[in-house]
PDB file of N, CA and C in Angstrom:
ATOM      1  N   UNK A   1     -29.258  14.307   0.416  1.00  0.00           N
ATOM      2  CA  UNK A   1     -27.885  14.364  -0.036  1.00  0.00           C
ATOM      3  C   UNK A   1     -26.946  14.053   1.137  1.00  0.00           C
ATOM      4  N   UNK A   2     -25.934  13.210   0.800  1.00  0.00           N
ATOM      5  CA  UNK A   2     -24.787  12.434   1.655  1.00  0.00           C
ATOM      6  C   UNK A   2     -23.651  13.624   2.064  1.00  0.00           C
ATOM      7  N   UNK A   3     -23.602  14.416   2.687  1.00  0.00           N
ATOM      8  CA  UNK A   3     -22.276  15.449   2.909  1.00  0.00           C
ATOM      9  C   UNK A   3     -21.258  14.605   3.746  1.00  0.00           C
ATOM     10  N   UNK A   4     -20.372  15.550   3.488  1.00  0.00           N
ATOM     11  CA  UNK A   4     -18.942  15.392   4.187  1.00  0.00           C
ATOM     12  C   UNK A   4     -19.210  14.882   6.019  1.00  0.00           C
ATOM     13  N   UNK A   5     -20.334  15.428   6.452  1.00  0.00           N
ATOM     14  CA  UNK A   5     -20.279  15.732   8.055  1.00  0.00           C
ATOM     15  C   UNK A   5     -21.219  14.489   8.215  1.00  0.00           C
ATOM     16  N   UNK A   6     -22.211  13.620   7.349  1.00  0.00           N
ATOM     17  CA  UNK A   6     -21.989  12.393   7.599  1.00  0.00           C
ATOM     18  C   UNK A   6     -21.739  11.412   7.902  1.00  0.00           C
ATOM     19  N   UNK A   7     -20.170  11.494   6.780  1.00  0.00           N
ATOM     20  CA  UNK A   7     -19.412  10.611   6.763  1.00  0.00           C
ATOM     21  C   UNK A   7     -18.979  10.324   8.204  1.00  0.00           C
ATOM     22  N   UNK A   8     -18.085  12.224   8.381  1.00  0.00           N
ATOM     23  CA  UNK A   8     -17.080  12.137   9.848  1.00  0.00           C
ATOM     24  C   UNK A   8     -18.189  12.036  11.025  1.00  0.00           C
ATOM     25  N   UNK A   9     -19.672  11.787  11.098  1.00  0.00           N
ATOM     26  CA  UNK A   9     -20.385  11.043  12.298  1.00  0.00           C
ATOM     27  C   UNK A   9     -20.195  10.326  12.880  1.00  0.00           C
ATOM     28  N   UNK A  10     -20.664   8.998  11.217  1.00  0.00           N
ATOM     29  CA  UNK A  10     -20.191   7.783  11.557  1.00  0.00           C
ATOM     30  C   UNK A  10     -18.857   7.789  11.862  1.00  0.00           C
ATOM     31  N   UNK A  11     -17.685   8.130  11.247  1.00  0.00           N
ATOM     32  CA  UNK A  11     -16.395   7.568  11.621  1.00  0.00           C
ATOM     33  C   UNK A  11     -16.292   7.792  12.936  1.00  0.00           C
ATOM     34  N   UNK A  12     -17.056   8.741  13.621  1.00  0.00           N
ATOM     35  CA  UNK A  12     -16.663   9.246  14.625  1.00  0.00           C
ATOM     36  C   UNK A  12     -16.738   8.464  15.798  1.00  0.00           C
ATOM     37  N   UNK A  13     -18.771   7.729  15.342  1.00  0.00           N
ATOM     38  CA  UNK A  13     -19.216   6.801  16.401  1.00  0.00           C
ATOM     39  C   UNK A  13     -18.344   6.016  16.208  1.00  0.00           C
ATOM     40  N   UNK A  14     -17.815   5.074  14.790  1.00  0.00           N
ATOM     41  CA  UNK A  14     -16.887   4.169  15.201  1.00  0.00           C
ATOM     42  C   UNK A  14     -15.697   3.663  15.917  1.00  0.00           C
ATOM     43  N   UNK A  15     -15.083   5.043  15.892  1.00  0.00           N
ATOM     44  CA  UNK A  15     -13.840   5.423  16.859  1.00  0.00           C
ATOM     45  C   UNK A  15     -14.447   5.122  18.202  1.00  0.00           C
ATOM     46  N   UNK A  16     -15.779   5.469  18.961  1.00  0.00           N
ATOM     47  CA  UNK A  16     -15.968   5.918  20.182  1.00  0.00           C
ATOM     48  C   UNK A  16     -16.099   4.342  20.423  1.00  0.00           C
ATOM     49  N   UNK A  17     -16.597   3.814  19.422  1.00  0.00           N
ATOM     50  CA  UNK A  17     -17.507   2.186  20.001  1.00  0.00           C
ATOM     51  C   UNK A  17     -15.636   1.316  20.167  1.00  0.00           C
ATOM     52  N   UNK A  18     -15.021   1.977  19.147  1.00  0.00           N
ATOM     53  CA  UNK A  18     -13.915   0.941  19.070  1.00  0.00           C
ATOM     54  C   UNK A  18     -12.750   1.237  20.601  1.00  0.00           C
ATOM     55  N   UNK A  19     -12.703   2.722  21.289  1.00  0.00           N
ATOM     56  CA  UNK A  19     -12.211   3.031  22.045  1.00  0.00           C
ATOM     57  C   UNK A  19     -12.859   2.520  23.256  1.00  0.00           C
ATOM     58  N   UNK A  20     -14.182   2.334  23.207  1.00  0.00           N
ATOM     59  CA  UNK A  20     -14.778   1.975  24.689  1.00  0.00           C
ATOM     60  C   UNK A  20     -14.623   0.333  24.789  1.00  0.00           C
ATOM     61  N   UNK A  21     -14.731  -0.409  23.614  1.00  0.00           N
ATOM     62  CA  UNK A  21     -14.297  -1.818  23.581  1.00  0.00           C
ATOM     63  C   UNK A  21     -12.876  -1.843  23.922  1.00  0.00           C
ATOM     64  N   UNK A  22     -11.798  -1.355  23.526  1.00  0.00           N
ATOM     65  CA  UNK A  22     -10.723  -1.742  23.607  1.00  0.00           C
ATOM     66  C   UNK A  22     -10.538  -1.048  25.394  1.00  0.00           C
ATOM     67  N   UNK A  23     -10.877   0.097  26.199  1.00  0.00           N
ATOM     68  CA  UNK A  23     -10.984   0.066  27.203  1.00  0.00           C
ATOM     69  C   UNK A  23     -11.450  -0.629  28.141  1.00  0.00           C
ATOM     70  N   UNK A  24     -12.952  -1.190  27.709  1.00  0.00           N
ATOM     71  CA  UNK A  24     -13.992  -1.571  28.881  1.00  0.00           C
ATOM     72  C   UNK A  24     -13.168  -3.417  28.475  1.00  0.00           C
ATOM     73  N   UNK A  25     -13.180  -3.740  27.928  1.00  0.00           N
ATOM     74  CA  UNK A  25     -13.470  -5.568  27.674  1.00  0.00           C
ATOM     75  C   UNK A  25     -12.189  -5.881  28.294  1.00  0.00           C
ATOM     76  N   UNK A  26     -12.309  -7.313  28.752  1.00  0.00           N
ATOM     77  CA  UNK A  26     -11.780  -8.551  29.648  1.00  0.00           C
ATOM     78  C   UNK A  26     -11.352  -9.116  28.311  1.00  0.00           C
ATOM     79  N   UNK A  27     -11.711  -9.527  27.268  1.00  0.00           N
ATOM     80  CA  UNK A  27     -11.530 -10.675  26.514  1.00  0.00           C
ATOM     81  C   UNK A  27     -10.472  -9.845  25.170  1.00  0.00           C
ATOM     82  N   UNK A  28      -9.320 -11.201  24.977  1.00  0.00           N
ATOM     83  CA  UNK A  28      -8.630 -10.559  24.542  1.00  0.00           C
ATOM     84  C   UNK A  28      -9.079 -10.453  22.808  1.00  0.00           C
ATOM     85  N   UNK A  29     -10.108 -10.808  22.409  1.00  0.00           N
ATOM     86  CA  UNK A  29     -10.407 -11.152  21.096  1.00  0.00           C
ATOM     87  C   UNK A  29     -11.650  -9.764  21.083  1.00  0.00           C
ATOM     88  N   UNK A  30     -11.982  -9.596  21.879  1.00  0.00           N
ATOM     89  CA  UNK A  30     -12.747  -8.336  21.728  1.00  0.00           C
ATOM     90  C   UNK A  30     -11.745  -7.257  21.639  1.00  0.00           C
ATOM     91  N   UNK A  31     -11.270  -6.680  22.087  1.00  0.00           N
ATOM     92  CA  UNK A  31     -10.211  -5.846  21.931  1.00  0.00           C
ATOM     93  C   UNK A  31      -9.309  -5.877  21.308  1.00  0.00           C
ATOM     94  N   UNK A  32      -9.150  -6.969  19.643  1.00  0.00           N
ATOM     95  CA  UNK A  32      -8.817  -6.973  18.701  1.00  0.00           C
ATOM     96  C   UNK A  32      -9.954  -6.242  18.131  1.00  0.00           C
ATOM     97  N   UNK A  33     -11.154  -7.028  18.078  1.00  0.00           N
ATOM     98  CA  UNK A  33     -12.261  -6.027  17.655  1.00  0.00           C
ATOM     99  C   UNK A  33     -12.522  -4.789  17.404  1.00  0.00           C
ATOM    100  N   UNK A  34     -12.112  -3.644  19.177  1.00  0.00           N
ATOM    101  CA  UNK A  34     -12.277  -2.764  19.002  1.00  0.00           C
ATOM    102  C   UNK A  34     -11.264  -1.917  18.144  1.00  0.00           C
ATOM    103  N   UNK A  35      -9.969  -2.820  18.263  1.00  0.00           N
ATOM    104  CA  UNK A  35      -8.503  -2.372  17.483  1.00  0.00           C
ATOM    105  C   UNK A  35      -9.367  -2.031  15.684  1.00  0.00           C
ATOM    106  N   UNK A  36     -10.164  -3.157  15.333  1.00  0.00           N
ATOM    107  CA  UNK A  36     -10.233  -3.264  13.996  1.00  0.00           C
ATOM    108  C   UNK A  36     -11.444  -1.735  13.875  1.00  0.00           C
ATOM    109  N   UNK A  37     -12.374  -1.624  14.940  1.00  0.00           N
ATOM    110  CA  UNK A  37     -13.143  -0.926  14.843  1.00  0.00           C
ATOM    111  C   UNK A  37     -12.839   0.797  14.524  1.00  0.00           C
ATOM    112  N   UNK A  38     -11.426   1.012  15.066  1.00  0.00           N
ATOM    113  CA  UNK A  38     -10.364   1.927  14.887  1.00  0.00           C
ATOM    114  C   UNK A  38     -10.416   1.989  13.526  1.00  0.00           C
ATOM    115  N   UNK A  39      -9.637   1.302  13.327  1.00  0.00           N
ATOM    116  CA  UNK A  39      -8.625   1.490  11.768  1.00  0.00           C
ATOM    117  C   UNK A  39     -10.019   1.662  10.515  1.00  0.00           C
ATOM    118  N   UNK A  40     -10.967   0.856  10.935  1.00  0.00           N
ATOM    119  CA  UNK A  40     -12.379   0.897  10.114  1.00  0.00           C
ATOM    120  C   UNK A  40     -12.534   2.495  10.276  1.00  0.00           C
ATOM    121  N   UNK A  41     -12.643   3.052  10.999  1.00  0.00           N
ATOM    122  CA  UNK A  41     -12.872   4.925  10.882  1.00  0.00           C
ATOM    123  C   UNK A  41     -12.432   5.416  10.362  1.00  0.00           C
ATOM    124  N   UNK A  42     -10.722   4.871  10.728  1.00  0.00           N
ATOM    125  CA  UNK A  42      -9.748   5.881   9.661  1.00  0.00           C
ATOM    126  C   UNK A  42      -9.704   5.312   8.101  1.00  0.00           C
ATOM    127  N   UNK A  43      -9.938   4.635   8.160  1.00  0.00           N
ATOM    128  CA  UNK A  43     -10.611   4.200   6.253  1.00  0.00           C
ATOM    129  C   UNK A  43     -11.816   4.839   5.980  1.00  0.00           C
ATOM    130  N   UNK A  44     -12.855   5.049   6.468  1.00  0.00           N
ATOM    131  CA  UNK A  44     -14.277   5.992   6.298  1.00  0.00           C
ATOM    132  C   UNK A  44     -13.692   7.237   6.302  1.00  0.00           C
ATOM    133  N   UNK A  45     -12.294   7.587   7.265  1.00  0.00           N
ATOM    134  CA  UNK A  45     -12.155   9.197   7.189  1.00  0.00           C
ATOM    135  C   UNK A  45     -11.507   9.345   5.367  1.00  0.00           C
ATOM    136  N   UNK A  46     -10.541   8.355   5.446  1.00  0.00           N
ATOM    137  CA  UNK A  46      -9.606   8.891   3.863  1.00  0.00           C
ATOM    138  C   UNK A  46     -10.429   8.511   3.200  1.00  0.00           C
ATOM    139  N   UNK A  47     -11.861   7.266   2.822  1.00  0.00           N
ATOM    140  CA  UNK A  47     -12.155   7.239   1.739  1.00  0.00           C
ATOM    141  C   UNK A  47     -13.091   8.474   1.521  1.00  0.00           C
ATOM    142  N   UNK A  48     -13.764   9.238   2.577  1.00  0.00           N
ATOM    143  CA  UNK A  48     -14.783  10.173   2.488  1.00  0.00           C
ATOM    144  C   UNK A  48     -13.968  11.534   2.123  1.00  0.00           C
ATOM    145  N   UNK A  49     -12.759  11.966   2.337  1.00  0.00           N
ATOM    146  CA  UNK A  49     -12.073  13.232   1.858  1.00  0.00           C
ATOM    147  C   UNK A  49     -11.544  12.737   0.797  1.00  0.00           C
ATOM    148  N   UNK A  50     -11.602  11.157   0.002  1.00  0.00           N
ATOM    149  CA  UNK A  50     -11.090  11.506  -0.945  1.00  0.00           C
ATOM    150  C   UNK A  50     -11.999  11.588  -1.559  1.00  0.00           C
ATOM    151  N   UNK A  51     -13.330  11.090  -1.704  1.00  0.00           N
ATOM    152  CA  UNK A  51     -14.442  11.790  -2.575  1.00  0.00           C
ATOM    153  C   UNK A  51     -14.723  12.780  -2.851  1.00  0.00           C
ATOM    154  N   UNK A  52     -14.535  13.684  -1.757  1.00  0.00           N
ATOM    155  CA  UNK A  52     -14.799  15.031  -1.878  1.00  0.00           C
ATOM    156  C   UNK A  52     -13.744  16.216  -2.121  1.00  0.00           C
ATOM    157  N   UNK A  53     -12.800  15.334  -2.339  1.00  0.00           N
ATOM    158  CA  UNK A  53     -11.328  16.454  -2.693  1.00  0.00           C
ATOM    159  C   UNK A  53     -11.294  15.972  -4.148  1.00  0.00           C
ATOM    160  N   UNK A  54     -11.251  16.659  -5.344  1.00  0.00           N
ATOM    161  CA  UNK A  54     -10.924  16.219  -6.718  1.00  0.00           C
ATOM    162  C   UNK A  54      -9.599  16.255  -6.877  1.00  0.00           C
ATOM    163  N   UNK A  55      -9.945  14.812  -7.525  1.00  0.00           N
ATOM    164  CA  UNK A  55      -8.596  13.861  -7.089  1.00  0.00           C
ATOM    165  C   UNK A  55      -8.008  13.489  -6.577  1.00  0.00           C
ATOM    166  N   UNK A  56      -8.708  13.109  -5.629  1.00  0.00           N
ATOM    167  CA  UNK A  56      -8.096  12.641  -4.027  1.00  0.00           C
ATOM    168  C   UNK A  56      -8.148  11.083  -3.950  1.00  0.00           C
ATOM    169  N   UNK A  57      -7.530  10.260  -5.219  1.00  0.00           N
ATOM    170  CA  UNK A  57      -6.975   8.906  -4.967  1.00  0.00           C
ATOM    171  C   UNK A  57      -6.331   8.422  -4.326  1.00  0.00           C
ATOM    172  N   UNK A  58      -5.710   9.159  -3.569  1.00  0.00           N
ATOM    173  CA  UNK A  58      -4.495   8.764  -2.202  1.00  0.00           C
ATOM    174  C   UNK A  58      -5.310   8.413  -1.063  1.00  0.00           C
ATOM    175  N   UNK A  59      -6.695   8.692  -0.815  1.00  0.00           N
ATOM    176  CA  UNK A  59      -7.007   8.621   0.360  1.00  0.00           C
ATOM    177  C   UNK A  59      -7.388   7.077   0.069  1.00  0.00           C
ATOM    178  N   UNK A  60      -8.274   6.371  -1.310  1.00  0.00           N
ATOM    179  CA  UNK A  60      -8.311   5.337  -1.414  1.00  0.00           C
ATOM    180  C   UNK A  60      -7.117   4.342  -1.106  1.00  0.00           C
ATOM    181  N   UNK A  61      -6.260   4.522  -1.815  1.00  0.00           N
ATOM    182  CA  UNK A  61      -4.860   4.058  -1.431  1.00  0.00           C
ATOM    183  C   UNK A  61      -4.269   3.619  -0.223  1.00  0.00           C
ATOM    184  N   UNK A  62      -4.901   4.319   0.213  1.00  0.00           N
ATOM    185  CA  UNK A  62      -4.287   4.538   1.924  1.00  0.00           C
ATOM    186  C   UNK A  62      -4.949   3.972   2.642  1.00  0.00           C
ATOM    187  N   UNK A  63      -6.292   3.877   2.437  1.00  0.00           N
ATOM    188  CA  UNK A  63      -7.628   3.067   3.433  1.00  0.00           C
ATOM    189  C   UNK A  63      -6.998   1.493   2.541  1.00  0.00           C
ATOM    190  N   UNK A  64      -6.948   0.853   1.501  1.00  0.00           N
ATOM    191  CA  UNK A  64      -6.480  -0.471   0.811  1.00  0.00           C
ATOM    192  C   UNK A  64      -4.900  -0.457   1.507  1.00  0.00           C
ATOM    193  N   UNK A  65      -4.013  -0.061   2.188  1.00  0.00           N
ATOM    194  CA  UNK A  65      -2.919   0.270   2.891  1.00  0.00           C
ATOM    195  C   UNK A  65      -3.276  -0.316   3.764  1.00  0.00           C
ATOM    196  N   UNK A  66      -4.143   0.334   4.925  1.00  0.00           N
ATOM    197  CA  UNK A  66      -4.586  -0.227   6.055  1.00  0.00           C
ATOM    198  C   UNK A  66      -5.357  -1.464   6.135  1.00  0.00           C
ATOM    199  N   UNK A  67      -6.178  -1.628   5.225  1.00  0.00           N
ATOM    200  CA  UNK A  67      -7.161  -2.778   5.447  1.00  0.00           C
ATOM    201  C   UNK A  67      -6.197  -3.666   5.360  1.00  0.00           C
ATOM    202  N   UNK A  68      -5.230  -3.961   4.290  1.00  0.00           N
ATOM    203  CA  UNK A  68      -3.686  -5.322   4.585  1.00  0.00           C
ATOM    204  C   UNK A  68      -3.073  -4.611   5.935  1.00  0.00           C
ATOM    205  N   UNK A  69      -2.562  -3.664   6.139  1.00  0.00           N
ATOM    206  CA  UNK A  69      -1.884  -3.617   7.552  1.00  0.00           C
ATOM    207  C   UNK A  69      -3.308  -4.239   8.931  1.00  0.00           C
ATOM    208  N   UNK A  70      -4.090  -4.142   8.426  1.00  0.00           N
ATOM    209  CA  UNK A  70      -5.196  -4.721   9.738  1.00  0.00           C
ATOM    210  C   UNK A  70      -5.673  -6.118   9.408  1.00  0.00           C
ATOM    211  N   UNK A  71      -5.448  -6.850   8.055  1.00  0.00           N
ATOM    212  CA  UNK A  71      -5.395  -8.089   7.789  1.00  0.00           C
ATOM    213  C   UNK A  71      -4.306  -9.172   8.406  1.00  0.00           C
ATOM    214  N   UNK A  72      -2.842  -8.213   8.935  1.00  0.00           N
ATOM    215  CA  UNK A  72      -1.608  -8.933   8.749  1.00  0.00           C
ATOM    216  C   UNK A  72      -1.368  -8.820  10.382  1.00  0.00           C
ATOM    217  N   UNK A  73      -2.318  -7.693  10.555  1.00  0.00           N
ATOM    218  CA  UNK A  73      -2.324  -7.869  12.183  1.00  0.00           C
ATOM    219  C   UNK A  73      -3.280  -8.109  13.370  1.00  0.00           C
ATOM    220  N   UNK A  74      -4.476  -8.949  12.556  1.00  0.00           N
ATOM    221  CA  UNK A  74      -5.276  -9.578  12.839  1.00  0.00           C
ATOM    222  C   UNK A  74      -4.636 -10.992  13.114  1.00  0.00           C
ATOM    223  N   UNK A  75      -4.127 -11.699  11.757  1.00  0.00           N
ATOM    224  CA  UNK A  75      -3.547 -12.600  11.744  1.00  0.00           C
ATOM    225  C   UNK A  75      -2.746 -12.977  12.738  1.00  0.00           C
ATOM    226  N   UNK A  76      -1.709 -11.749  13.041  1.00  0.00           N
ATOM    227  CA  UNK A  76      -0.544 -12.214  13.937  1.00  0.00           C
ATOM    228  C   UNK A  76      -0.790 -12.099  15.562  1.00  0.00           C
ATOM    229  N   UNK A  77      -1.964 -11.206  15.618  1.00  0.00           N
ATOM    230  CA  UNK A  77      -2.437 -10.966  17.286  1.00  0.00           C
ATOM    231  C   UNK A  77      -3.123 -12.243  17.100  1.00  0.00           C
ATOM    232  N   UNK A  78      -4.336 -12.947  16.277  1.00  0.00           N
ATOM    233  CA  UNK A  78      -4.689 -14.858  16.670  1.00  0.00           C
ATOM    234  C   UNK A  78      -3.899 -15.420  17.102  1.00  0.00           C
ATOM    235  N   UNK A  79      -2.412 -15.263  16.552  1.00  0.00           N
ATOM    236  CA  UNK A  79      -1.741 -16.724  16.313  1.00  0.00           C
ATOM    237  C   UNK A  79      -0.959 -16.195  17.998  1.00  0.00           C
ATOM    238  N   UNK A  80      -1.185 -15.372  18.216  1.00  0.00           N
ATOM    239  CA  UNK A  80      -0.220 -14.833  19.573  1.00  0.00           C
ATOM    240  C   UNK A  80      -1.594 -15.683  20.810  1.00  0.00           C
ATOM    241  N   UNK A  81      -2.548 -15.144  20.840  1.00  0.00           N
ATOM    242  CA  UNK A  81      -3.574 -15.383  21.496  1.00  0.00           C
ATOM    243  C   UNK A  81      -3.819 -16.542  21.460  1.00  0.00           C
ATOM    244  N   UNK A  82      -3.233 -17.329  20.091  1.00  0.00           N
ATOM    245  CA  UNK A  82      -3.647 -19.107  20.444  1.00  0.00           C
ATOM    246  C   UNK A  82      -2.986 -19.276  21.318  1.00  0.00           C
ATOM    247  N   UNK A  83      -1.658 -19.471  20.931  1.00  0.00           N
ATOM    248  CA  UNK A  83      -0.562 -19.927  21.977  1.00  0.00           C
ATOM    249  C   UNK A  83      -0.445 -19.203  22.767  1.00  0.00           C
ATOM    250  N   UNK A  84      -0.920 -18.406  23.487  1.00  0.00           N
ATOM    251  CA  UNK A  84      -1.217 -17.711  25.062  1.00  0.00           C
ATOM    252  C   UNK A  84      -2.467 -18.863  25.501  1.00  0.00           C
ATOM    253  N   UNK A  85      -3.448 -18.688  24.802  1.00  0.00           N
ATOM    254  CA  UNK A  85      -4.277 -19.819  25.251  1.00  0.00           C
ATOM    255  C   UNK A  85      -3.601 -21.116  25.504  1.00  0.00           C
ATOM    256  N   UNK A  86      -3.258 -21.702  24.414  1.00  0.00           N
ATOM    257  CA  UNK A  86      -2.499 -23.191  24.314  1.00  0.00           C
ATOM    258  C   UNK A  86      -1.174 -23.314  26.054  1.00  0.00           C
ATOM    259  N   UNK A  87      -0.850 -22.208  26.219  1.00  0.00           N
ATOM    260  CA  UNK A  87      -0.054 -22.407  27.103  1.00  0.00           C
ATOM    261  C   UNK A  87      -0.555 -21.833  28.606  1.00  0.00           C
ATOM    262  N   UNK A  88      -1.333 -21.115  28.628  1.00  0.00           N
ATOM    263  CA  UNK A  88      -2.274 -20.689  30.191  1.00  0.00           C
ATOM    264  C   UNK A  88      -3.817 -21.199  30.114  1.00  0.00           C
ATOM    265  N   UNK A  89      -4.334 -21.077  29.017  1.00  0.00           N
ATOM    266  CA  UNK A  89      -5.703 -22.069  29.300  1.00  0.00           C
ATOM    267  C   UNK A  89      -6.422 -20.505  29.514  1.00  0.00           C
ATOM    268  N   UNK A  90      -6.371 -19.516  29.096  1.00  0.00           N
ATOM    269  CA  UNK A  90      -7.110 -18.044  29.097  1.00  0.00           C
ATOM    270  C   UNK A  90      -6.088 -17.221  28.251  1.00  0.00           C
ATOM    271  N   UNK A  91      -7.578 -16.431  27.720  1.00  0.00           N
ATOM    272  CA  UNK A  91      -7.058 -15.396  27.091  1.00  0.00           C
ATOM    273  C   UNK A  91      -7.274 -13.743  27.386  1.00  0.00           C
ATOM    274  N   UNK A  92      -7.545 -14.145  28.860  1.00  0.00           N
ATOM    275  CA  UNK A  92      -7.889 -12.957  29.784  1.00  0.00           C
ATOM    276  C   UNK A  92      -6.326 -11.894  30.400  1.00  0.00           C
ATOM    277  N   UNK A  93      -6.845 -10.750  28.836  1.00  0.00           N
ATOM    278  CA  UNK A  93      -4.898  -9.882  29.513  1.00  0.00           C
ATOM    279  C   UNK A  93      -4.991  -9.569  30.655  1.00  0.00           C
ATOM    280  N   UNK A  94      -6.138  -9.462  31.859  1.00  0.00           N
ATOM    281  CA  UNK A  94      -5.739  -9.759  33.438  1.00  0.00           C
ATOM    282  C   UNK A  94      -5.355 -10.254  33.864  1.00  0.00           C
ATOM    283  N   UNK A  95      -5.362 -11.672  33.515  1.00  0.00           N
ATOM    284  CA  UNK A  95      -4.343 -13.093  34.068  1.00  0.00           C
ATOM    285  C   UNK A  95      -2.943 -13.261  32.974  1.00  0.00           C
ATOM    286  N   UNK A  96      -2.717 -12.577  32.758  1.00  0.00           N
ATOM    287  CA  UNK A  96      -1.625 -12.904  31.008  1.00  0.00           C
ATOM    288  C   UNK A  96      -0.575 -12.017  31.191  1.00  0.00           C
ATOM    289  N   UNK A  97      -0.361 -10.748  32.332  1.00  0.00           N
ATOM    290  CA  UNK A  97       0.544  -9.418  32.314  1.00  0.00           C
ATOM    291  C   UNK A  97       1.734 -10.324  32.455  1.00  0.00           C
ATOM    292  N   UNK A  98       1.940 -10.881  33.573  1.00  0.00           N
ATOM    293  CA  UNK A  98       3.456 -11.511  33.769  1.00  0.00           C
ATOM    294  C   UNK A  98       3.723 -13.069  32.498  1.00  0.00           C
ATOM    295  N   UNK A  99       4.215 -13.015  31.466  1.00  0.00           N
ATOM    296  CA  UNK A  99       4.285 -14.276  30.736  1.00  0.00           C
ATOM    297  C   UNK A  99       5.131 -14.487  31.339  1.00  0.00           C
ATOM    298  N   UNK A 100       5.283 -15.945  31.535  1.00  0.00           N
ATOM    299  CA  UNK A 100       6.749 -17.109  31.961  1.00  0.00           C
ATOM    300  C   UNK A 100       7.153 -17.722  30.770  1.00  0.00           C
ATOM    301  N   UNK A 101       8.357 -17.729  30.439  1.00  0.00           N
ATOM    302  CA  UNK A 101       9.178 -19.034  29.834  1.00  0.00           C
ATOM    303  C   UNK A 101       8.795 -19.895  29.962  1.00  0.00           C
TER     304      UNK A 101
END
């Protein structure tokens, strides 16, 4: 049987894997990754309390909330990262802190 303390494991490892990517990595497309690896937990956290709370449709709601808020900002961190590329030739945020005009 699947319990509650499961669920919050995994979410938990996912948080840790998504916090050590977005700490440890050089590359700026990995650390979108670990960004997504985030928000992926906190959707495992609301969809798993809402299973187990009767009637807890809000938590669904809320994880379909985020997955478009992490669709729309997936999108807009690429299109930032192209044209950081397109205009320095890296997408390394070590070489990228000072942007120029």
């Amino acid at each position: 049987m699947i319990t509650l303390s499961h669920f919050m494991v995994v979410s938990a490892l996912l948080f840790v894997f998504g916090m050590f990517a977005v700490l440890t990595r050089r590359n700026a497309i990995a650390i979108l990754m670990g960004i997504e690896l985030i928000l992926n937990s906190a959707n495992l956290n609301f969809v798993a309390f809402s299973r187990y709370v009767v009637g807890g449709v809000a938590g669904q709601m809320i994880a379909v909330f985020v997955i478009v808020l992490a669709a729309a900002e997936a999108a807009v961190a690429l299109a930032i990262i192209l044209d950081i590329y397109q205009k320095l030739g890296t997408i390394s945020p070590d070489e990228t802190r000072e942007l120029k005009g």
